[in-house]
N, C-alpha and C. Protein backbone atom coordinates (compact mmCIF):
# COMPACT_ATOMS: atom_id res chain seq x y z
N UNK A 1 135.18 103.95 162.78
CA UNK A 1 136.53 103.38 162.87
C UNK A 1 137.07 103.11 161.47
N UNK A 2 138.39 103.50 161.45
CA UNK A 2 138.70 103.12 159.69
C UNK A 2 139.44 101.88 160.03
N UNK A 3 138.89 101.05 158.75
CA UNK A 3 139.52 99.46 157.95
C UNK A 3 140.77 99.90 157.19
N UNK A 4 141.80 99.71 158.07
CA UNK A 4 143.16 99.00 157.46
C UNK A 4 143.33 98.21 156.56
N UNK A 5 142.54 97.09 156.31
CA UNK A 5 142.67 96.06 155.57
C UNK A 5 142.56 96.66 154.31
N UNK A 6 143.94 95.61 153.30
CA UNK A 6 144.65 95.83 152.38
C UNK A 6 144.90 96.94 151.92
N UNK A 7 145.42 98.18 153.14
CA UNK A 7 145.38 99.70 152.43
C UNK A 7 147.57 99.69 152.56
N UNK A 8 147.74 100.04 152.01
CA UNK A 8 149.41 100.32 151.86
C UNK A 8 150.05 100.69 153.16
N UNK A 9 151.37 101.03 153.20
CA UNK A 9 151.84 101.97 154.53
C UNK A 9 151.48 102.98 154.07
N UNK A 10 151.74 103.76 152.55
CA UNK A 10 151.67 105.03 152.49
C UNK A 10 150.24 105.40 152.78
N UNK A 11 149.00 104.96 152.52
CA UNK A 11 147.90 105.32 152.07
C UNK A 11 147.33 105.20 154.02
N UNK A 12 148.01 104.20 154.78
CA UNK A 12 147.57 104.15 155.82
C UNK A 12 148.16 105.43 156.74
N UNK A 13 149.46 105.94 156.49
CA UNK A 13 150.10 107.03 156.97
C UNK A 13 149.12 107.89 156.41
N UNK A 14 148.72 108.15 155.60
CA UNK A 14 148.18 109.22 155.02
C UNK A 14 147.07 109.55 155.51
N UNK A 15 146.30 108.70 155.92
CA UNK A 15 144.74 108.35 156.53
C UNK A 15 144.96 108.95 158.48
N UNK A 16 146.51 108.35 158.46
CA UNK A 16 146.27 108.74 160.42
C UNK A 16 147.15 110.40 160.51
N UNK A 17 147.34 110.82 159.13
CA UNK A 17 147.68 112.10 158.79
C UNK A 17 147.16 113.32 159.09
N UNK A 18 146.20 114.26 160.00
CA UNK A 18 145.21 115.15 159.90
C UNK A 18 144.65 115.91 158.60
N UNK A 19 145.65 116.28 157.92
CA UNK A 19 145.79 117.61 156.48
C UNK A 19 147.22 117.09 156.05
N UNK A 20 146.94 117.48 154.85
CA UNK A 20 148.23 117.83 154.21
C UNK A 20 147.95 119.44 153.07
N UNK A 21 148.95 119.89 153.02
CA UNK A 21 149.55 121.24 151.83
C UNK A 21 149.06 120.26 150.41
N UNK A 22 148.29 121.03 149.67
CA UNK A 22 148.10 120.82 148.70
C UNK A 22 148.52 121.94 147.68
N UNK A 23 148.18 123.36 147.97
CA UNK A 23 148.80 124.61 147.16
C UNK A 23 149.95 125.48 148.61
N UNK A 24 150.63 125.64 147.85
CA UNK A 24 151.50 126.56 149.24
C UNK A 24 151.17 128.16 148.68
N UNK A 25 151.02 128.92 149.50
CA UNK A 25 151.13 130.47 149.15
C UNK A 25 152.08 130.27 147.85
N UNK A 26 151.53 131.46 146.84
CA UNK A 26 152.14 132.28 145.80
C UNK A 26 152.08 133.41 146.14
N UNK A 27 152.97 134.07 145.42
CA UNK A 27 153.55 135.17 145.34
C UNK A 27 152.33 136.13 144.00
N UNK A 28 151.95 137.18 144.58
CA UNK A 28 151.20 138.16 143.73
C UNK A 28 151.73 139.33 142.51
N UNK A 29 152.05 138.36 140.89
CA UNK A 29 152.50 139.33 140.15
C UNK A 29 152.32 140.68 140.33
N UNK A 30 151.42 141.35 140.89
CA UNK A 30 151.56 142.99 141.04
C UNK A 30 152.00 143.42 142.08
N UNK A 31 152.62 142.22 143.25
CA UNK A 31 153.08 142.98 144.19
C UNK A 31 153.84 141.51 144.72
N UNK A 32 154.99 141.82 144.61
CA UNK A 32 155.71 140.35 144.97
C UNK A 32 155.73 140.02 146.06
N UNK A 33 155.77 141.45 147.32
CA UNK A 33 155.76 140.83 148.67
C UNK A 33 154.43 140.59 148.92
N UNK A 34 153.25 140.37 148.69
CA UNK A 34 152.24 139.61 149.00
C UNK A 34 151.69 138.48 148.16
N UNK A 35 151.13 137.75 149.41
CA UNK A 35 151.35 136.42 148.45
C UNK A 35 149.89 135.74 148.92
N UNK A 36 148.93 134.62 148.26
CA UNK A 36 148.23 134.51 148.40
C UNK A 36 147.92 133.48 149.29
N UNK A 37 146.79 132.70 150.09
CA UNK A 37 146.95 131.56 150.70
C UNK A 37 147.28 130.71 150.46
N UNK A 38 147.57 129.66 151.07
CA UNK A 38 147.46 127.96 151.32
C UNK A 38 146.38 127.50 151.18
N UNK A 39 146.40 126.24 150.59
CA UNK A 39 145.06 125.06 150.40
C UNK A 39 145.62 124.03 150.91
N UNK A 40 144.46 123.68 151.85
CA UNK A 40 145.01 122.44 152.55
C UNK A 40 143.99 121.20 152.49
N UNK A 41 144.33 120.00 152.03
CA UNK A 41 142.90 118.92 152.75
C UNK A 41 143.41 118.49 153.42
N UNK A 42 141.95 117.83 154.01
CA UNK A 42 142.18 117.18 155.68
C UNK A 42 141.11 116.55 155.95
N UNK A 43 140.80 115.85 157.27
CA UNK A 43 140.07 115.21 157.94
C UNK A 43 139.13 116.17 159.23
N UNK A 44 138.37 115.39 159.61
CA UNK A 44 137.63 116.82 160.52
C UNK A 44 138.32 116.47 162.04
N UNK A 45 139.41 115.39 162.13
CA UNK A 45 140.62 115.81 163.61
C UNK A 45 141.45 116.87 163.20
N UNK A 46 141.63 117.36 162.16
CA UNK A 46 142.04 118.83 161.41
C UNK A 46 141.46 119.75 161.68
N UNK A 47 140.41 120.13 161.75
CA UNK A 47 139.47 121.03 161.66
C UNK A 47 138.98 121.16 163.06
N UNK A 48 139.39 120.45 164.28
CA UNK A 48 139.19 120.38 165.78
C UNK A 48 140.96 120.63 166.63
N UNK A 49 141.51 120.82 165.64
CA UNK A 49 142.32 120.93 166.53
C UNK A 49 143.23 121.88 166.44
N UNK A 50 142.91 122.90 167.66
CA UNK A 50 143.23 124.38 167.66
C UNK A 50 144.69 124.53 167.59
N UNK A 51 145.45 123.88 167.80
CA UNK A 51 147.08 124.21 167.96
C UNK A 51 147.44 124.26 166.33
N UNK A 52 147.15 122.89 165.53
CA UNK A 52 147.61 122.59 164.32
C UNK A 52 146.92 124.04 163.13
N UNK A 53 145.74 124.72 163.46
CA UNK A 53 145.27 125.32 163.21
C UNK A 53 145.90 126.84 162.95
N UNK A 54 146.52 126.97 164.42
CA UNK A 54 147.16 127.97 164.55
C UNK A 54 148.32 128.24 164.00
N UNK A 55 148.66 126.72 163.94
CA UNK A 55 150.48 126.49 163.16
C UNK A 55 150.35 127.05 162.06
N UNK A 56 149.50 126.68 161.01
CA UNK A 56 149.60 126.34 159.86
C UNK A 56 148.86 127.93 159.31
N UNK A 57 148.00 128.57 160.98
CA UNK A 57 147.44 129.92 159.83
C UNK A 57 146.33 130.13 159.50
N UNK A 58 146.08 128.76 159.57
CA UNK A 58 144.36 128.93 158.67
C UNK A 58 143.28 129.06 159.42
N UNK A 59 143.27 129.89 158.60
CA UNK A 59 141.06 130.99 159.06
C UNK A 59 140.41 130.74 158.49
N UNK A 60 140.20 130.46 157.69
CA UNK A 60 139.05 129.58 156.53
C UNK A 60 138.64 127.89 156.65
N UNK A 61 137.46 127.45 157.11
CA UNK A 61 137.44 126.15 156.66
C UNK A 61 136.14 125.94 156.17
N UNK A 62 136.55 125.07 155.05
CA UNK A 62 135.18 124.73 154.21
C UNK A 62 135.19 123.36 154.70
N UNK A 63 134.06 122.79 155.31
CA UNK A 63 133.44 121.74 155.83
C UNK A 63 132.48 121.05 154.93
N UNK A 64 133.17 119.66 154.06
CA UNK A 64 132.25 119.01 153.62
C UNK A 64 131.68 117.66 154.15
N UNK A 65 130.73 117.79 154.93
CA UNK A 65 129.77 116.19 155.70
C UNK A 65 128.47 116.93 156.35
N UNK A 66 127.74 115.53 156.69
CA UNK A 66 126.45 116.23 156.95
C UNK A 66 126.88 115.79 158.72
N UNK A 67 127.08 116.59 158.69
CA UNK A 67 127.28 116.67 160.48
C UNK A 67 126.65 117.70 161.38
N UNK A 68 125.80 117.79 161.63
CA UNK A 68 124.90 118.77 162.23
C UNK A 68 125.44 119.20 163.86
N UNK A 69 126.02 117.97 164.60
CA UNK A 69 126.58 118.18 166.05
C UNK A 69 128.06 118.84 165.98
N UNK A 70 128.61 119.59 164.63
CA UNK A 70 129.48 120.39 165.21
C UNK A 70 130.11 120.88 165.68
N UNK A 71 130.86 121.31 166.30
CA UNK A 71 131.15 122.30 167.32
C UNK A 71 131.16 123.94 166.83
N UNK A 72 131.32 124.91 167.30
CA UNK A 72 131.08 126.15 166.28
C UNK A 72 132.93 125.99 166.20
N UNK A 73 133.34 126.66 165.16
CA UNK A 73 134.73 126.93 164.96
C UNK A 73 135.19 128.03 165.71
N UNK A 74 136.89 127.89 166.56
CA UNK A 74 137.32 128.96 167.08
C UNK A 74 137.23 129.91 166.75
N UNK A 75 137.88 131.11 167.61
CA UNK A 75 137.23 132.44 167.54
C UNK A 75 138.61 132.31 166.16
N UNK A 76 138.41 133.32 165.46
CA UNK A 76 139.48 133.96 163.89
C UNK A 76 138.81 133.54 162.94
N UNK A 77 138.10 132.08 163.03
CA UNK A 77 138.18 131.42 162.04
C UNK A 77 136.86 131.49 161.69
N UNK A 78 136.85 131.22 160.04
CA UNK A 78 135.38 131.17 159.81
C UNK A 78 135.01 129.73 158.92
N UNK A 79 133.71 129.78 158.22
CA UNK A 79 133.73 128.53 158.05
C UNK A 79 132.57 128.55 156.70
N UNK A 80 132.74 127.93 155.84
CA UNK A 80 131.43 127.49 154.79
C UNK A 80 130.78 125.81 154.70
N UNK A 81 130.18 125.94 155.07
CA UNK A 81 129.25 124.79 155.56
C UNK A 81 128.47 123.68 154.01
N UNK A 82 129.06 122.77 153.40
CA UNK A 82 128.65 121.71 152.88
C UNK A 82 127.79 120.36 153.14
N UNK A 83 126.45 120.76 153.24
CA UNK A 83 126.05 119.29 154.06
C UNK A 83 125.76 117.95 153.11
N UNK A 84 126.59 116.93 152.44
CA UNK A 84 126.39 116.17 151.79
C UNK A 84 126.95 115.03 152.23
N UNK A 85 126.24 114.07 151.99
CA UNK A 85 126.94 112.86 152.76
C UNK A 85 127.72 112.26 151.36
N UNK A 86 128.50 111.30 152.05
CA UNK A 86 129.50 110.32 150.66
C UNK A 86 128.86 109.73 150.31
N UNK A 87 127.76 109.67 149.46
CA UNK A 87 127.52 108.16 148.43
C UNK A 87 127.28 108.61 146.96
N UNK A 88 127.49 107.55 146.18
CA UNK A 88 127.85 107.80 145.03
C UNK A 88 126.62 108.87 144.54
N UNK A 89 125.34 108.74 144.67
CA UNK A 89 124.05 109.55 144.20
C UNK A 89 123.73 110.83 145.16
N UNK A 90 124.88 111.22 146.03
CA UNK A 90 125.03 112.69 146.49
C UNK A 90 124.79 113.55 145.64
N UNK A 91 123.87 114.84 145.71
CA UNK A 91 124.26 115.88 144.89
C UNK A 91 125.20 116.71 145.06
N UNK A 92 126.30 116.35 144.62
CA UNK A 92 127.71 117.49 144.44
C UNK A 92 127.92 118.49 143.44
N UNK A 93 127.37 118.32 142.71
CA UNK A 93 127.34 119.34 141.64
C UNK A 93 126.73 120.42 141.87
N UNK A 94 125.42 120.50 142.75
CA UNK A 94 124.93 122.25 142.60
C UNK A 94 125.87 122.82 143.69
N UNK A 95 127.17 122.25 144.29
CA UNK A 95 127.84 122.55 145.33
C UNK A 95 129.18 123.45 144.79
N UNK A 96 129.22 122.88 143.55
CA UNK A 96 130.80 122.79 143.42
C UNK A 96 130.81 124.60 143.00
N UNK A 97 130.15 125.36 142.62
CA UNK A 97 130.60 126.50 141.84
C UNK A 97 130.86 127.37 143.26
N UNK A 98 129.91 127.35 144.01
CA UNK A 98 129.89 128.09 145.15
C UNK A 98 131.23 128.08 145.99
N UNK A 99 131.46 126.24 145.97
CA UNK A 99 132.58 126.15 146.62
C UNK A 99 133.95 126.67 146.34
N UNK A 100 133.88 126.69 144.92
CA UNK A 100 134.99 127.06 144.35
C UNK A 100 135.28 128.73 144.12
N UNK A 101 133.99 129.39 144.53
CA UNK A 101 134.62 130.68 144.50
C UNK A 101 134.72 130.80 146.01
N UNK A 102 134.19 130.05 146.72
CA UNK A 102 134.91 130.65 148.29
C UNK A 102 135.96 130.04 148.90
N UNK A 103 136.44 129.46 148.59
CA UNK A 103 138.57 128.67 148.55
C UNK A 103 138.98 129.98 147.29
N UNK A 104 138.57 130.34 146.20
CA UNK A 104 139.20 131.30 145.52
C UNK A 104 139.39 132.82 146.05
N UNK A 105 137.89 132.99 146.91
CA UNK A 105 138.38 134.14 147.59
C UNK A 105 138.81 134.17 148.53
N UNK A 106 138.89 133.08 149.55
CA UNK A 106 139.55 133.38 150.53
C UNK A 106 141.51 133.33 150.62
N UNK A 107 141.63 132.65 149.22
CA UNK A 107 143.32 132.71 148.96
C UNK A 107 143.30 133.71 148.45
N UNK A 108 142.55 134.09 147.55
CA UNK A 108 143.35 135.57 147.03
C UNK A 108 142.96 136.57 148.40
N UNK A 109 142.63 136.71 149.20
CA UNK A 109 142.46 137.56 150.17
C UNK A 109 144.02 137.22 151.09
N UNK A 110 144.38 136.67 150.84
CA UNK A 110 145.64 135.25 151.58
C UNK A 110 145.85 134.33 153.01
N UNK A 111 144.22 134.20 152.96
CA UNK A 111 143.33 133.31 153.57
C UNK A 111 144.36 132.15 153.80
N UNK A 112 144.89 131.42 154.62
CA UNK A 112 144.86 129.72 154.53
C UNK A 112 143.46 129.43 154.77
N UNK A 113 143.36 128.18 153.59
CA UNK A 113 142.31 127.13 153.67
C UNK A 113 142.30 125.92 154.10
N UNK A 114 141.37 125.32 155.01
CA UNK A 114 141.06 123.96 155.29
C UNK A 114 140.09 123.50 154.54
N UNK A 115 139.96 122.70 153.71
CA UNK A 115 138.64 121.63 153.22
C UNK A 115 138.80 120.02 153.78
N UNK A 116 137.93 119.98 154.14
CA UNK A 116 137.98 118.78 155.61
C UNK A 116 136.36 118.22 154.56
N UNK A 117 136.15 117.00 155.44
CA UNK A 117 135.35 116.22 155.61
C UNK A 117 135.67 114.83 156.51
N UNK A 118 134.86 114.15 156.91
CA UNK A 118 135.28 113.23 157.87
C UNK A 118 136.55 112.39 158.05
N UNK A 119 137.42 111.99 156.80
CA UNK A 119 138.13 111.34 156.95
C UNK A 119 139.37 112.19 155.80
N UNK A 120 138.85 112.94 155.35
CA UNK A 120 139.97 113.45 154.03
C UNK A 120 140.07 112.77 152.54
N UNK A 121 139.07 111.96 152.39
CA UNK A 121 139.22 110.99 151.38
C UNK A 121 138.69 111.20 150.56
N UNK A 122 137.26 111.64 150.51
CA UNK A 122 136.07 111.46 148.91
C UNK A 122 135.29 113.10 149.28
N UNK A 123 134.86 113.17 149.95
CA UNK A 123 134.23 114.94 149.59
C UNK A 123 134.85 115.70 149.72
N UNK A 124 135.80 115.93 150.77
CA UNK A 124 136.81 117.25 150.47
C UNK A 124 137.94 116.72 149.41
N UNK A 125 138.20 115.59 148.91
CA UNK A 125 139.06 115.47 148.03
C UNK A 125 138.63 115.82 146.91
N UNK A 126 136.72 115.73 146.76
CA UNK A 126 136.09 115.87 145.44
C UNK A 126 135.69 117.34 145.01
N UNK A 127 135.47 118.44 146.56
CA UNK A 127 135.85 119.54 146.13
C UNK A 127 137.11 120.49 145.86
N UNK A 128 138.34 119.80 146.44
CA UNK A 128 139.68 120.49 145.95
C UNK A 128 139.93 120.20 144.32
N UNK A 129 139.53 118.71 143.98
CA UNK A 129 139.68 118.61 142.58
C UNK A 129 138.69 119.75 141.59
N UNK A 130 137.96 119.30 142.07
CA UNK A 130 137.02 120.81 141.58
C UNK A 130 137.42 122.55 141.11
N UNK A 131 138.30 122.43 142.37
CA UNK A 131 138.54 124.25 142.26
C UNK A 131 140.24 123.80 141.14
N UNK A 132 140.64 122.77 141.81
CA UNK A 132 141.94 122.69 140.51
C UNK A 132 141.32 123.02 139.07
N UNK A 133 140.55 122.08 138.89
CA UNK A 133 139.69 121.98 137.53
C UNK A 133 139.56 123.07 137.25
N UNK A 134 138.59 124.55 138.06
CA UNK A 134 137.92 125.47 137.55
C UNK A 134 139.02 126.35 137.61
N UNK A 135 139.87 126.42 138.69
CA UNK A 135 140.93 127.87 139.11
C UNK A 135 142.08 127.60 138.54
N UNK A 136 142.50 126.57 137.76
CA UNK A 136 144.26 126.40 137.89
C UNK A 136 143.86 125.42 136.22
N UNK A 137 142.84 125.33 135.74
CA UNK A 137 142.77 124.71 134.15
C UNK A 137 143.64 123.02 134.02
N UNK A 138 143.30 122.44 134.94
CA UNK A 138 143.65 121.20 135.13
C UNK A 138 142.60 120.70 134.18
N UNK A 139 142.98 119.26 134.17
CA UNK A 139 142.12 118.16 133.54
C UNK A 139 141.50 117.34 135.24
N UNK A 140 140.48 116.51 135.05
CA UNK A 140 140.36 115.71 136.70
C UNK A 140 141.58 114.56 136.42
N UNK A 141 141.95 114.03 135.71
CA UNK A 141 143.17 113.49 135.82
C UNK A 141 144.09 113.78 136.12
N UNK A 142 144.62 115.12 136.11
CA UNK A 142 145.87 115.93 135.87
C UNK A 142 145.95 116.21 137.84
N UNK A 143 144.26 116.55 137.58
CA UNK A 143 144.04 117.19 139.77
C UNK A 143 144.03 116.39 140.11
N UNK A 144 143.27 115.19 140.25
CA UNK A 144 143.40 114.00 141.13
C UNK A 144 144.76 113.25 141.43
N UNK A 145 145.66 113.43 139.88
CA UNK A 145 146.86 113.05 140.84
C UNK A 145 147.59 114.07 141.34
N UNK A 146 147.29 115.04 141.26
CA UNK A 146 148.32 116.27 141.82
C UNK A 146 147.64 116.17 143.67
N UNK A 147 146.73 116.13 143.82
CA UNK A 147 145.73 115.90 145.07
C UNK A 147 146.33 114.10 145.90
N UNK A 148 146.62 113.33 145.00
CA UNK A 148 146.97 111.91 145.30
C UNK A 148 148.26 111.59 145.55
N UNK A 149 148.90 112.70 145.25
CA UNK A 149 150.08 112.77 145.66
C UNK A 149 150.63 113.83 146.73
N UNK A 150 149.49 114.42 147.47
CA UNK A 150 149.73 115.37 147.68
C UNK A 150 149.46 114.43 149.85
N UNK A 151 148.25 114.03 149.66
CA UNK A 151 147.63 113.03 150.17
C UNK A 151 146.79 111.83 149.75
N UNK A 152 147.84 110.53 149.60
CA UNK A 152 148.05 109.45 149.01
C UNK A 152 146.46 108.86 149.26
N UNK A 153 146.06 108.98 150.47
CA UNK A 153 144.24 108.27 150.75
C UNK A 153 143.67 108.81 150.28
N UNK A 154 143.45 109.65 149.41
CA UNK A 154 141.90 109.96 148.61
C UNK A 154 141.56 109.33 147.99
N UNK A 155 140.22 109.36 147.73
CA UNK A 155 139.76 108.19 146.61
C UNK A 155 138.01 108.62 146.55
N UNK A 156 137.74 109.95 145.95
CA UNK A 156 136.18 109.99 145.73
C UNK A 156 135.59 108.95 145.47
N UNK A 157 134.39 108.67 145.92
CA UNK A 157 133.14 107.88 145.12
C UNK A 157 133.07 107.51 143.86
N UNK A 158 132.77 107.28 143.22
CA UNK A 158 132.51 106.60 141.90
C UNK A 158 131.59 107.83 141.03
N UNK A 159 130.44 108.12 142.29
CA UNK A 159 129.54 108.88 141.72
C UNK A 159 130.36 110.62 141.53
N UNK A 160 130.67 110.64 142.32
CA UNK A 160 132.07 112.10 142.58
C UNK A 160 132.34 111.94 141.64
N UNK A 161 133.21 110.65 140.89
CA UNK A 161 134.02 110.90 140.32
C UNK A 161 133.17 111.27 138.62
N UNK A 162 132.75 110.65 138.88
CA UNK A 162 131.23 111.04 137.14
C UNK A 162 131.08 112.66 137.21
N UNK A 163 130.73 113.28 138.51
CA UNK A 163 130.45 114.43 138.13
C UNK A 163 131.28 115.18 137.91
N UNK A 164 132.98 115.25 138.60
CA UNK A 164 133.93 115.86 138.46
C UNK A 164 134.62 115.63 136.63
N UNK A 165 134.25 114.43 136.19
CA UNK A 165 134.37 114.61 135.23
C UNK A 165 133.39 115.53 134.19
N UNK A 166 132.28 115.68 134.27
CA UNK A 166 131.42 116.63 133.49
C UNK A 166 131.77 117.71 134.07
N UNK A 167 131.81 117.83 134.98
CA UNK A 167 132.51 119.20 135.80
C UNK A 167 133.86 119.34 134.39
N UNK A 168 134.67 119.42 134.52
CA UNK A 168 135.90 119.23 133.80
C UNK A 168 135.46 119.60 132.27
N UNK A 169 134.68 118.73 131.78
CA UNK A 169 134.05 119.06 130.17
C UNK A 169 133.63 120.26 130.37
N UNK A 170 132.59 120.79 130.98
CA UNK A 170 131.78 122.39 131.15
C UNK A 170 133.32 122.64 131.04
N UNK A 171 133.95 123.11 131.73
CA UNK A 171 134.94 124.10 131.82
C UNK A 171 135.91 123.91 130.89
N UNK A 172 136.17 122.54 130.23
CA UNK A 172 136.58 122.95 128.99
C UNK A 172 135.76 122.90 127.43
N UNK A 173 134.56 123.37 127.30
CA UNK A 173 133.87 123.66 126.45
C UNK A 173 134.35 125.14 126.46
N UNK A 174 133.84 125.40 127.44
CA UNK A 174 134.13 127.34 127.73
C UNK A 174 135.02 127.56 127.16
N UNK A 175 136.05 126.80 127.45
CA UNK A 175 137.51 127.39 127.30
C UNK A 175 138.16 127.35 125.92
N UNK A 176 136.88 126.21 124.91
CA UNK A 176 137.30 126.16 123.27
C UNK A 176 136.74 127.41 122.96
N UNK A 177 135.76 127.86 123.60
CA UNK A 177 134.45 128.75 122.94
C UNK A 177 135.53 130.07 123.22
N UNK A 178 136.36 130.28 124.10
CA UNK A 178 137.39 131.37 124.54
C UNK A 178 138.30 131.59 124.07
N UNK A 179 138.93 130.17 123.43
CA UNK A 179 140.18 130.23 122.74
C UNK A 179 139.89 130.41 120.94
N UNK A 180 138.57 130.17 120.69
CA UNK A 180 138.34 130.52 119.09
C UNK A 180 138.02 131.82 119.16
N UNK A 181 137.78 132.73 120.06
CA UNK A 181 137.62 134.12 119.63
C UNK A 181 138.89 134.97 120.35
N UNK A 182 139.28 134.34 121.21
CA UNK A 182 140.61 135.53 121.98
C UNK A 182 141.99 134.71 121.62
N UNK A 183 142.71 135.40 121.99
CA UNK A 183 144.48 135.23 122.14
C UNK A 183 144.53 134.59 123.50
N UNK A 184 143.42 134.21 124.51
CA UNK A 184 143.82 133.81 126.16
C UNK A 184 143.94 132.01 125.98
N UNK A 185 144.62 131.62 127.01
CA UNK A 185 144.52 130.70 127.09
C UNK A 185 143.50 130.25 128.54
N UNK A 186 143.47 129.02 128.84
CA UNK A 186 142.59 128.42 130.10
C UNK A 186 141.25 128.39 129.40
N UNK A 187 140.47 128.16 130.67
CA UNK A 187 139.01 127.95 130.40
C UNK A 187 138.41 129.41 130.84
N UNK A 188 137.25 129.72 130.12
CA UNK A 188 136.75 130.81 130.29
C UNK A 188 135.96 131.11 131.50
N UNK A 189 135.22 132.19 132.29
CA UNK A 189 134.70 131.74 133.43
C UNK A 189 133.22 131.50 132.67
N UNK A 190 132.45 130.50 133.28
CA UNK A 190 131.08 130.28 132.59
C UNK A 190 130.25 131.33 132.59
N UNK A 191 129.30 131.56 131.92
CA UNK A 191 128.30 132.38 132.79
C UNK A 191 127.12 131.73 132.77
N UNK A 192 126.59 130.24 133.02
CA UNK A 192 125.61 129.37 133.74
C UNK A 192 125.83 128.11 133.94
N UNK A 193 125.00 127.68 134.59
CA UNK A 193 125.28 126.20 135.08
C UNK A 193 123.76 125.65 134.98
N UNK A 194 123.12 125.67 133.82
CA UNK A 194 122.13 125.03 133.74
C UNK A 194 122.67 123.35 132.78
N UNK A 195 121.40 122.48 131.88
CA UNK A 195 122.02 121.45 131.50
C UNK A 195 123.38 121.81 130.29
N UNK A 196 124.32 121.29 130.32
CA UNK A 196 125.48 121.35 129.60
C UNK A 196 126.38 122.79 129.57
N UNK A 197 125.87 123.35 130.53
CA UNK A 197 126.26 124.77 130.99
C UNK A 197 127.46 124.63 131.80
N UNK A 198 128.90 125.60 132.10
CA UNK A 198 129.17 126.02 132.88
C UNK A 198 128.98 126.23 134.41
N UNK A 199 129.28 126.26 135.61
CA UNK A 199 128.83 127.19 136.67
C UNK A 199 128.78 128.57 136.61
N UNK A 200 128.19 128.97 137.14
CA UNK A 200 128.21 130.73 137.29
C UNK A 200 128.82 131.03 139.02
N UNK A 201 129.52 131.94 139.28
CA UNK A 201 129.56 132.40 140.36
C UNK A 201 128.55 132.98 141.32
N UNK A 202 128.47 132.28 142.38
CA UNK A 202 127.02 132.90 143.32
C UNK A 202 127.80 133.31 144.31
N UNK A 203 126.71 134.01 144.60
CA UNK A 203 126.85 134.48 146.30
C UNK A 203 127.31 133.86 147.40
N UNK A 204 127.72 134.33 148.19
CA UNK A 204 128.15 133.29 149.11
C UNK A 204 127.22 132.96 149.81
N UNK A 205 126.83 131.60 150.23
CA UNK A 205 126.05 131.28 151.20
C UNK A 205 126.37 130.55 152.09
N UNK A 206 125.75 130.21 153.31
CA UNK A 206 126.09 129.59 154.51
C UNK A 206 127.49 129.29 154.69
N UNK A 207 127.80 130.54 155.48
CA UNK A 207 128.87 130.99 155.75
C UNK A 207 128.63 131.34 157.09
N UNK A 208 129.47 130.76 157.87
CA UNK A 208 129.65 131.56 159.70
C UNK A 208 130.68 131.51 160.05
N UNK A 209 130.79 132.94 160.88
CA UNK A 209 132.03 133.17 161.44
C UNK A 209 131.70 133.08 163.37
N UNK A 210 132.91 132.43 163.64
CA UNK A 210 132.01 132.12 164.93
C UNK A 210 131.97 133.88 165.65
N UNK A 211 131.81 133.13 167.20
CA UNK A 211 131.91 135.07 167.87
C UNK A 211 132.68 135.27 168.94
C-alpha cells in the first residue's frame, strides 16, 4: 500500500499515475518518415494493463523488481527481465550496460518502451537515468530532472543514486579520452566495465517473448 503522508498533490498524482512519456518518437536523420520509439516509465499496473498498452504501442517492457509470480506478458509484447530489489546495497551496476543497450535497441528498431518496476519510483527511474546518461550524454543531474519532471514521484535510493553517479563519471572519462583525440563530441562508447572502466555492450540476456 503506498504512504501519502507528506507527499505533494503533484507527486501524489504522479504515484496514482500508471506511466508517463519520458522520450516521444524522433524522427530518423536518414529517413525523415521513420522515426524511432517512445520511452516510457511506469509502475507494474502499467505493465498489466492490456488496453493502456495497446494505446500507447508498446512491445517492449523492461521489468525492474524481483517478482518471480509474474504473469507472462501479452501476446506482441516482449520483455527483459531485471531481478533486483530497492535497497540502497542492490547491485545495479552490473545491470545497467545491458539495460541500456536493450531500451537502445528496441527504439531504434521503433520499439515503444515500458521500464516499470513496482511503483515507478527508484529502479525503473534508476535505469531510465542510466540510458539518458549513456545514450543522450546527460549529466545524472541534468537526467534526473528531465525524468522528475517528466514523472514528479521518482526518487531512487540513496544507494542508486551513488552508482548512477559513477555511472555518469565512466562515461564521462570516455568522453575526455574522445574529445582529446577526435573532432566528436558526447561520450565515447566504452569498451569495459571493469574497476574505473566504462560498460561494454553485451549480449542480450534474459529476454522473453511470450507465445
Amino acid at each position: 500500500m503506498i504512504n501519502f503522508d507528506g507527499l505533494s498533490p503533484e507527486v501524489m498524482e504522479a504515484m496514482c499515475t500508471p506511466m508517463h512519456l519520458i522520450l516521444p518518437p524522433a524522427s530518423l536523420p536518414a529517413s525523415p518518415t521513420s522515426h524511432t520509439g517512445a520511452l516510457y516509465l511506469g509502475s507494474l499496473a502499467a505493465s498489466i494493463d492490456k488496453e493502456l498498452l495497446r494505446t500507447h504501442r508498446i512491445s517492449y517492457l523492461v521489468q525492474v523488481l524481483d517478482a518471480p509470480w509474474l504473469p507472462s506478458p501479452f501476446d506482441g509484447i516482449r520483455c527483459h527481465r531485471i531481478d533486483i530489489l530497492d535497497l540502497p546495497g542492490a547491485d545495479l551496476k552490473s545491470h545497467l550496460a545491458e539495460a541500456c543497450d536493450v531500451i537502445d535497441g528496441a527504439i531504434a528498431r521503433g520499439e515503444n518502451v515500458l521500464v516499470h518496476c513496482q511503483q515507478g519510483v527508484s529502479r525503473s527511474a534508476a535505469i531510465v537515468i542510466a540510458y539518458l546518461i549513456s545514450r543522450h550524454n546527460m549529466s545524472f543531474d541534468a537526467a534526473h530532472e528531465l525524468v522528475r519532471k517528466k514523472r514528479p514521484c521518482i526518487k531512487p535510493n540513496a544507494g542508486f543514486v551513488s552508482c548512477l553517479r559513477e555511472w555518469e563519471g565512466m562515461w564521462r572519462r570516455r568522453g575526455a579520452v574522445q574529445s582529446s583525440g577526435a573532432h566528436g563530441s558526447g561520450y565515447a562508447q566504452p569498451s569495459s566495465y571493469g574497476s574505473g572502466d566504462a560498460p561494454q555492450r553485451q549480449p542480450m540476456r534474459r529476454t522473453m517473448s511470450s507465445r
